[in-house]
Protein backbone atom coordinates (compact mmCIF):
# COMPACT_ATOMS: atom_id res chain seq x y z
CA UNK A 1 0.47 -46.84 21.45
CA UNK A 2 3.34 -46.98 18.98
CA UNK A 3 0.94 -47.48 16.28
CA UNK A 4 -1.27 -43.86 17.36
CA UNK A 5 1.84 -42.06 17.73
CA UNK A 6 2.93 -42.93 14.27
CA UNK A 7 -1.03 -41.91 12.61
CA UNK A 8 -0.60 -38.98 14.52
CA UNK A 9 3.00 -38.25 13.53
CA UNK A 10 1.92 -38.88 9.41
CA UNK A 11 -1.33 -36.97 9.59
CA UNK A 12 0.73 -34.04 10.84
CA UNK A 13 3.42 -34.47 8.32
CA UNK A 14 0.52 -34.56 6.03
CA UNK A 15 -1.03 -30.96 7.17
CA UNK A 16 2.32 -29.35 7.31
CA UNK A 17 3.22 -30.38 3.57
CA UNK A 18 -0.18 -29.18 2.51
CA UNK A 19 0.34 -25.28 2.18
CA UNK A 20 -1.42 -24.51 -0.77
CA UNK A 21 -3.45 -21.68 0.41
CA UNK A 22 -0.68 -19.77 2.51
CA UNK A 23 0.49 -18.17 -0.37
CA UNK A 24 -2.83 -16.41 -1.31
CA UNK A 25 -3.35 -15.60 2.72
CA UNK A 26 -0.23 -13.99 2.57
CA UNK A 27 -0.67 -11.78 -0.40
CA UNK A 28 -4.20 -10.53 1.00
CA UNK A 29 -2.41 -9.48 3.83
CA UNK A 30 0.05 -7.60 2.31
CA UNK A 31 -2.34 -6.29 0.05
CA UNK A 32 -4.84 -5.25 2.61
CA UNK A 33 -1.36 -3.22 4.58
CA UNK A 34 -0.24 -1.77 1.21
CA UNK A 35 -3.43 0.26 0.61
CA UNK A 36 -4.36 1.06 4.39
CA UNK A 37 -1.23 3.06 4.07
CA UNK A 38 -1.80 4.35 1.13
CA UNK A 39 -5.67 5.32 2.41
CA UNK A 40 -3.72 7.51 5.63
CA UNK A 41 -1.39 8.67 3.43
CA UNK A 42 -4.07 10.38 1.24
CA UNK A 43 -6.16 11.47 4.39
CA UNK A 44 -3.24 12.93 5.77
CA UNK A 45 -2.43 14.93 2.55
CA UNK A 46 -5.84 15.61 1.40
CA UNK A 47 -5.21 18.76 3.97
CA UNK A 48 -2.20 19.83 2.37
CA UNK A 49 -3.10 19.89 -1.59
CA UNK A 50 -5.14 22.58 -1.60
CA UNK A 51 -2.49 24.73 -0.75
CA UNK A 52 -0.22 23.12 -2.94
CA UNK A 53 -2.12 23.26 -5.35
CA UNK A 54 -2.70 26.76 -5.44
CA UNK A 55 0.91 28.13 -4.60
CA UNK A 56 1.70 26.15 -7.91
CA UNK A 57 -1.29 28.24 -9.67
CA UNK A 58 0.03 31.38 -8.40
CA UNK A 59 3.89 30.59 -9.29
CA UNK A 60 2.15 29.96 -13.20
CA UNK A 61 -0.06 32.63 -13.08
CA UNK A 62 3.31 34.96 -12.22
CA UNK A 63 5.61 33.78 -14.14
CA UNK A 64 3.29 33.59 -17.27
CA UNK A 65 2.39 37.16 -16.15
CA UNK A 66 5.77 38.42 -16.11
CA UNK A 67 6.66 36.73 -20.01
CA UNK A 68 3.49 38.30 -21.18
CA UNK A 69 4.81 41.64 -19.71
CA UNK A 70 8.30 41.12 -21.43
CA UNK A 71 10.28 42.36 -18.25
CA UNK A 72 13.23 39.79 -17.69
């Protein structure tokens, strides 16, 4: 009995010091959260940039308009 708690007890100790591919688990993880956020973060403002994007054109557009005008 002794002798199958001590196998037991050094074939554990054995799987526990073997870690070798918890590292790379880990990082795939991480990886796989770091670009589902950035994913929703693009859905969510892939409704906004158009608007952005053309208050910016219109701020250009004006103040290009008013140096080509020469009114300060």
């Amino acid at each position: 009995m002794v002798k199958i708690v001590s196998q037991v007890g050094s074939r554990l100790r054995a799987r526990i010091a073997c870690r070798r591919g918890q590292n790379t688990v880990e990082y795939l993880l991480m990886l796989t959260v770091v670009v589902g956020v950035v994913l929703v973060a693009g859905v969510a403002l892939k409704k906004f940039m158009p608007t952005l994007f053309n208050n910016i054109q219109q701020m250009i557009t004006g103040a290009a308009g008013q140096m080509g005008s020469g009114s300060n």
